[in-house]
N, C-alpha and C. Protein backbone atom coordinates (compact mmCIF):
# COMPACT_ATOMS: atom_id res chain seq x y z
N UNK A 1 49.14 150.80 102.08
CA UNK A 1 50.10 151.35 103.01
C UNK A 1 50.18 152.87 102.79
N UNK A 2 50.14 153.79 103.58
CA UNK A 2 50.32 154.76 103.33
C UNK A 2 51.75 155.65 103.18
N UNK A 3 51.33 156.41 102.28
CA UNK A 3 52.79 157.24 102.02
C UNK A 3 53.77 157.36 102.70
N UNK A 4 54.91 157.57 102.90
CA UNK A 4 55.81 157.62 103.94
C UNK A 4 56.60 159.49 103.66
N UNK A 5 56.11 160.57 104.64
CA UNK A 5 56.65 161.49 103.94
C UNK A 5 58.61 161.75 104.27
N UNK A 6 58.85 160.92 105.07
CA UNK A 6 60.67 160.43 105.05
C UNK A 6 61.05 161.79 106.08
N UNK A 7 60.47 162.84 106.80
CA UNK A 7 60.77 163.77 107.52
C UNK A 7 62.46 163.66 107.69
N UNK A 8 63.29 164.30 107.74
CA UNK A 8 64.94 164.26 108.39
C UNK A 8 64.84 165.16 109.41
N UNK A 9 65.76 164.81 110.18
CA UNK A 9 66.32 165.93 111.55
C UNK A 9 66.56 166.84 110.94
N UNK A 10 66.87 167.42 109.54
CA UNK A 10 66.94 168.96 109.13
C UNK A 10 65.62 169.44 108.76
N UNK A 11 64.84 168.82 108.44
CA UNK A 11 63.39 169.40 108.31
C UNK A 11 63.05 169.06 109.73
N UNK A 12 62.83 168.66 110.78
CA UNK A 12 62.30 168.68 112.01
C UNK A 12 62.88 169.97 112.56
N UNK A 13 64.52 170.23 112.37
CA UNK A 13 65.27 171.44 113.17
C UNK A 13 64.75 172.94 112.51
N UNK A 14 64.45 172.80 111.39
CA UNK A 14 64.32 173.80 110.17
C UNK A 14 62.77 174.20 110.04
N UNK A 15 62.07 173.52 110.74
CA UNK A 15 60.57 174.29 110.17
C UNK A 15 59.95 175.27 111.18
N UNK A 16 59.42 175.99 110.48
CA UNK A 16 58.90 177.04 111.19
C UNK A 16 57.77 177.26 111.04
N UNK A 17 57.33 177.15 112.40
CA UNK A 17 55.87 177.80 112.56
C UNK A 17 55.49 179.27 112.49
N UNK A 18 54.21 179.44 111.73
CA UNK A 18 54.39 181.05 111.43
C UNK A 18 53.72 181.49 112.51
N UNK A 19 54.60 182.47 113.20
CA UNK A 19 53.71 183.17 114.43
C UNK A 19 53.05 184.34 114.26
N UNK A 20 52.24 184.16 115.46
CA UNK A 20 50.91 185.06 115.57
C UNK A 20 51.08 185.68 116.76
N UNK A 21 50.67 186.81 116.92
CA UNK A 21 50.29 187.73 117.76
C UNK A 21 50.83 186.63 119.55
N UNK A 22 49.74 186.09 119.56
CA UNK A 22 49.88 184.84 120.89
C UNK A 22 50.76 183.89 120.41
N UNK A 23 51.60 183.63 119.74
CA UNK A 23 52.45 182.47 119.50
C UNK A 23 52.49 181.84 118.54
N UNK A 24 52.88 180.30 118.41
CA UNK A 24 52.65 179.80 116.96
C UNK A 24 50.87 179.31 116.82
N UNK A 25 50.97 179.33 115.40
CA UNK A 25 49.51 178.79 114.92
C UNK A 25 48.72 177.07 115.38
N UNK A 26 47.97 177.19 116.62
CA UNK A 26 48.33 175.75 117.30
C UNK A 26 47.80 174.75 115.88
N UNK A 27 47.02 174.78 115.28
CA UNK A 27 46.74 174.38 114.07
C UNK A 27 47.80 173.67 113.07
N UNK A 28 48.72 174.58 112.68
CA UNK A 28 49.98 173.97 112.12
C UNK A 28 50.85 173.78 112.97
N UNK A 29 50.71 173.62 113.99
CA UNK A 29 51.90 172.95 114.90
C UNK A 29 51.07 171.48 114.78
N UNK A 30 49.43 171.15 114.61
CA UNK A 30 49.14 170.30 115.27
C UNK A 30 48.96 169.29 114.11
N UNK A 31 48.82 170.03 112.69
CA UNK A 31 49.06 169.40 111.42
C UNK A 31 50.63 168.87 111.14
N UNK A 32 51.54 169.26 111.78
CA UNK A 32 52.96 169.24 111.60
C UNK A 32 53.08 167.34 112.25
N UNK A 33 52.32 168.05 113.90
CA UNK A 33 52.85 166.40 114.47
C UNK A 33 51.77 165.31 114.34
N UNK A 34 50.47 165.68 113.81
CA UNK A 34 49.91 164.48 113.06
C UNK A 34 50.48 164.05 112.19
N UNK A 35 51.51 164.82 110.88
CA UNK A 35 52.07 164.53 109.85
C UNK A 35 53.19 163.54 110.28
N UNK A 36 54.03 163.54 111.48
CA UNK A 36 55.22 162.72 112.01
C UNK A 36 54.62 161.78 112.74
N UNK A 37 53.16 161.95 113.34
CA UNK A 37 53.02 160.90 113.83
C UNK A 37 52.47 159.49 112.62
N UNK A 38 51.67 160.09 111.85
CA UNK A 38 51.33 159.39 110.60
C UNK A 38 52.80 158.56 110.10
N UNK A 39 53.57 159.38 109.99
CA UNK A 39 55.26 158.76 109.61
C UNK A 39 55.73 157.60 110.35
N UNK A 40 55.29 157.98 111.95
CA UNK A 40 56.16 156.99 112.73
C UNK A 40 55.17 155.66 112.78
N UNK A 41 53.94 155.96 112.25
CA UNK A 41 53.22 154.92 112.51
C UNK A 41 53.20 153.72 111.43
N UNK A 42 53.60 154.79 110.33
CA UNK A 42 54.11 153.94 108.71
C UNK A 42 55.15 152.81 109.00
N UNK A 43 56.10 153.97 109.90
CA UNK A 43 57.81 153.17 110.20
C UNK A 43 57.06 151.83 110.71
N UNK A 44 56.26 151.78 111.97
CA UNK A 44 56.24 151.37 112.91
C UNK A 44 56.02 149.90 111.92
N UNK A 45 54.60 150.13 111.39
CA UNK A 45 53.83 149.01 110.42
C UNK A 45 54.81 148.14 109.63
N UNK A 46 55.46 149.14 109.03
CA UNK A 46 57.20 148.61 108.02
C UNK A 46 58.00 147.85 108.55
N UNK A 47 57.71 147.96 110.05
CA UNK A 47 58.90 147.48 110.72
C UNK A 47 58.88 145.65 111.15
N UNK A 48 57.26 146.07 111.46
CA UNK A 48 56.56 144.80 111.88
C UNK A 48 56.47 144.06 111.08
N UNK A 49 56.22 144.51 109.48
CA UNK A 49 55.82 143.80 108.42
C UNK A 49 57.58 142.96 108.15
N UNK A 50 58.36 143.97 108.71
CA UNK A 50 59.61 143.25 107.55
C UNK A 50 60.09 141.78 109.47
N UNK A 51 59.66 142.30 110.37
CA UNK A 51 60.07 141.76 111.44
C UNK A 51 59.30 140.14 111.30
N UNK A 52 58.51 140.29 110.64
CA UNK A 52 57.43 139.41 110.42
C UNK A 52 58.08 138.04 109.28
N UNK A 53 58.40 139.00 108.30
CA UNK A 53 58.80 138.42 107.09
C UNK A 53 59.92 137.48 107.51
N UNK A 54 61.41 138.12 108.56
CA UNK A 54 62.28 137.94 108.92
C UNK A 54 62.17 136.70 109.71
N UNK A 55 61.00 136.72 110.72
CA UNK A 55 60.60 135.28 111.50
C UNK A 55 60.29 134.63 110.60
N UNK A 56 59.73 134.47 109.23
CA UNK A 56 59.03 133.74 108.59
C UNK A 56 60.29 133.14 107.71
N UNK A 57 61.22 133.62 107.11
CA UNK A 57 62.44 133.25 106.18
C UNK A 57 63.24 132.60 107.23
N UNK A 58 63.51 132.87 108.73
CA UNK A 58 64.61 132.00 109.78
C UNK A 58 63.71 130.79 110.18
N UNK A 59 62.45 130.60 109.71
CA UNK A 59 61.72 129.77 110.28
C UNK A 59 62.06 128.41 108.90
N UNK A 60 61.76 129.10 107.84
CA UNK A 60 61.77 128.50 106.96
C UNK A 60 63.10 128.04 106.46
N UNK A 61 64.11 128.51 106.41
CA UNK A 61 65.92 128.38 106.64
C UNK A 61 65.89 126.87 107.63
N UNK A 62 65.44 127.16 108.91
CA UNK A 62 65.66 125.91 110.01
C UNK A 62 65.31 125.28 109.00
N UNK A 63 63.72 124.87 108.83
CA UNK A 63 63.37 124.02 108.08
C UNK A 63 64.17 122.90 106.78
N UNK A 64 64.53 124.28 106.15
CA UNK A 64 65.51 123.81 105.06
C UNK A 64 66.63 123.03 105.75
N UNK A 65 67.42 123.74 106.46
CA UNK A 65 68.53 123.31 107.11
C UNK A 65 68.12 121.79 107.56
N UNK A 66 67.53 121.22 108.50
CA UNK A 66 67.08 120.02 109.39
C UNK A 66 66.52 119.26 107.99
N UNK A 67 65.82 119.76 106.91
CA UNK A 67 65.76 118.69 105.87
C UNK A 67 66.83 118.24 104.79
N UNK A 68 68.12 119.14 104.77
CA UNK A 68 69.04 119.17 104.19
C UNK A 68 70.06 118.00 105.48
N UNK A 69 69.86 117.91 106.41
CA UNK A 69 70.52 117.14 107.29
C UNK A 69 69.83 116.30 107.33
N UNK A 70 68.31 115.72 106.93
CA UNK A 70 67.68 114.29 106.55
C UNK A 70 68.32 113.60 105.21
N UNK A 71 68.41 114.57 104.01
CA UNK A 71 68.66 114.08 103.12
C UNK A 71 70.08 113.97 103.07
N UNK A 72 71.06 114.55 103.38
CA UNK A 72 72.52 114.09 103.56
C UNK A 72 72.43 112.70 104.49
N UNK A 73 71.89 112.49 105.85
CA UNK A 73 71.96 110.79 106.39
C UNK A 73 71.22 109.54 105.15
N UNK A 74 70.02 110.29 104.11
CA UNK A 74 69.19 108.98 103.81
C UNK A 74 70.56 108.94 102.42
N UNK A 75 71.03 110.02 102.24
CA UNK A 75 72.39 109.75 101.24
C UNK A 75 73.30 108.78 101.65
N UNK A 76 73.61 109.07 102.91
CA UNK A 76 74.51 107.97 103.37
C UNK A 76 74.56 106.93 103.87
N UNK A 77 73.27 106.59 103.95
CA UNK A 77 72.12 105.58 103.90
C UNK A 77 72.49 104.68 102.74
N UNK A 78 71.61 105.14 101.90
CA UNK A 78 71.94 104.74 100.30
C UNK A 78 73.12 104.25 99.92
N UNK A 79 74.13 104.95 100.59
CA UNK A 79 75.73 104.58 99.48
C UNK A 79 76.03 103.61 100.02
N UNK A 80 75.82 103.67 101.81
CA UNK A 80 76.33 102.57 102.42
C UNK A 80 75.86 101.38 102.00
N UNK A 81 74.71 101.10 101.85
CA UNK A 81 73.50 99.97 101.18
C UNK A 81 74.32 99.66 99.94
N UNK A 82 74.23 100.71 99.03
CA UNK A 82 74.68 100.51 97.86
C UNK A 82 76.21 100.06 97.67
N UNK A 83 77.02 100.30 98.38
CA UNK A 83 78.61 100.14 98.70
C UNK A 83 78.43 98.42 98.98
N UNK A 84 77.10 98.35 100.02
CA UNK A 84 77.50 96.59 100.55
C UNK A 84 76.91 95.87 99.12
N UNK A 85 75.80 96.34 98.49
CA UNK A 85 75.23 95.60 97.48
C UNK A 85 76.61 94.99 96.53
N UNK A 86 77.16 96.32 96.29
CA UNK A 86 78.51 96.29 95.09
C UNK A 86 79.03 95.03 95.55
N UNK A 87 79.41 95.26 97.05
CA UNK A 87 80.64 94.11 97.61
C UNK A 87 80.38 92.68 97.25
N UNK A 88 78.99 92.99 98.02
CA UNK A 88 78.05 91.02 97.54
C UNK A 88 78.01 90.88 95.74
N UNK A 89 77.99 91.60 95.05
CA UNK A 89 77.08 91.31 94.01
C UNK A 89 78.55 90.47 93.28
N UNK A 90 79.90 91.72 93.91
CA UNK A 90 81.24 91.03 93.42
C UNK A 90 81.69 89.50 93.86
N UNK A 91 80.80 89.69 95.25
CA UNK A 91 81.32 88.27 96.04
C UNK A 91 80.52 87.48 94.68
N UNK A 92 79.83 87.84 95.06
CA UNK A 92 78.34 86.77 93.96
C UNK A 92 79.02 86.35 92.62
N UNK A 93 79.41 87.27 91.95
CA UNK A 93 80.02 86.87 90.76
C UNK A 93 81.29 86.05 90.80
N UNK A 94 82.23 86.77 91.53
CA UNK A 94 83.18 85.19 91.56
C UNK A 94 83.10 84.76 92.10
N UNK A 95 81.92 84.27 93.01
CA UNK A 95 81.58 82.85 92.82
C UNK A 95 80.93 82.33 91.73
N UNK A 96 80.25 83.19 91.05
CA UNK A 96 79.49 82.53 90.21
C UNK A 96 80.91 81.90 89.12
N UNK A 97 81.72 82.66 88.72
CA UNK A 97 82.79 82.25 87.92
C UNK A 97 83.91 81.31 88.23
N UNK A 98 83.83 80.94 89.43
CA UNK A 98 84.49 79.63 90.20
C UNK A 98 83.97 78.55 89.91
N UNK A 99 82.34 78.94 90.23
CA UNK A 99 81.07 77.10 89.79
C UNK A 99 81.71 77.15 88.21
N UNK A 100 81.67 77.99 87.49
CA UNK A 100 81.45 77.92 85.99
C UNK A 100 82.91 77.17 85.78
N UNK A 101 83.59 77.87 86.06
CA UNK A 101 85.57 77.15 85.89
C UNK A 101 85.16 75.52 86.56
N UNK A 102 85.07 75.63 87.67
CA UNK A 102 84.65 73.83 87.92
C UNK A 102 83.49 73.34 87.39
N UNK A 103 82.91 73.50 86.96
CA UNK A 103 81.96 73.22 85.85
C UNK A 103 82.51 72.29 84.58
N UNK A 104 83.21 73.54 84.12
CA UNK A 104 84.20 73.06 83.05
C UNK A 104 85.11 72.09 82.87
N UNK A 105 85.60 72.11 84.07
CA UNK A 105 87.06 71.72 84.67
C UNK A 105 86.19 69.69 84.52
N UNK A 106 85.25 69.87 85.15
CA UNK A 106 84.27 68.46 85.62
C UNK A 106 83.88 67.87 84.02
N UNK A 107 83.38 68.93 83.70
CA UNK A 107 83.46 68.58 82.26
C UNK A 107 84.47 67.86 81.54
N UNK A 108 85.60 68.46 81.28
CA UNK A 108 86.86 67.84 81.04
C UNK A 108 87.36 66.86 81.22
N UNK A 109 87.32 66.31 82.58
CA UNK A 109 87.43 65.38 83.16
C UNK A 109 86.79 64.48 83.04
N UNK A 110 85.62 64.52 83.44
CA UNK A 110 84.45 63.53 82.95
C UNK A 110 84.55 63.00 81.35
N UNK A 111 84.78 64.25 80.08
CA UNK A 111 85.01 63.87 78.67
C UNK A 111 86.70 63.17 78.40
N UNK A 112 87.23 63.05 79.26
CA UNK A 112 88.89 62.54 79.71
C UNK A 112 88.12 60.84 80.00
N UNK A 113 87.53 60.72 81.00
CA UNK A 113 87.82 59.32 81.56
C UNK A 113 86.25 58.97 80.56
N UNK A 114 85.66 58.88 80.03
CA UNK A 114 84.92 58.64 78.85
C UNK A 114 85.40 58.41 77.69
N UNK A 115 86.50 58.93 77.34
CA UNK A 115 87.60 58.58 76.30
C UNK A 115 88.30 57.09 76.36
N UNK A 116 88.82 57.55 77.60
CA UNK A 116 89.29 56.83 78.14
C UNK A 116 89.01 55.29 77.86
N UNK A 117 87.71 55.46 78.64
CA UNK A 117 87.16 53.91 78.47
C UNK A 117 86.71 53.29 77.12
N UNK A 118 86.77 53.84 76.06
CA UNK A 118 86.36 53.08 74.98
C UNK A 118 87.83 52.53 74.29
């Protein structure tokens, strides 16, 4: 990239061409505005490059964004799944601890009228 010589409106208002007999020196007038045009063409490149960059980071942001809104639904996905699993697994267990109490209970009973009969 080439240099950037940063020209200000006080060096543009402030320079002087050294005159000659016929006027200014067309030479350094013509070195002056190759020198600003070289500048504006730096700006220009700088500008594109960062304009560039700028499409490329809002491009990539969406991106983020719309995958950050996949992974928040497959989250709530998950909990919901996981929320019903909890519910069943509780259903599941007391039942499982109901068979086991009548289990017992049959047991008892059964070792009751076995007594019983002898």
């Amino acid at each position: 990239m080439k240099k950037i010589k940063n020209f200000t409106i006080e060096d543009l208002q402030t320079y002087e061409f050294p005159i000659e007999l016929q006027g200014y020196k067309m030479e350094d007038v013509n070195v002056l505005l190759d020198e600003i045009q070289q500048d504006y063409i730096a700006f220009q490149s700088e500008i594109d490059e960062l304009a560039q960059d700028l499409s490329q980071t809002q491009a990539e942001l969406k991106r983020t964004k719309e995958e950050n809104v996949n992974l928040k639904e497959q989250n709530k996905d998950f909990l919901t799944t996981h929320n019903k699993q909890i519910k069943e697994n509780l259903s599941n267990s007391d039942i499982y601890a109901r068979i086991s109490n009548l289990e017992s209970a049959m047991n008892k009973i059964l070792n009751h009228l076995e007594n019983n009969k002898k």
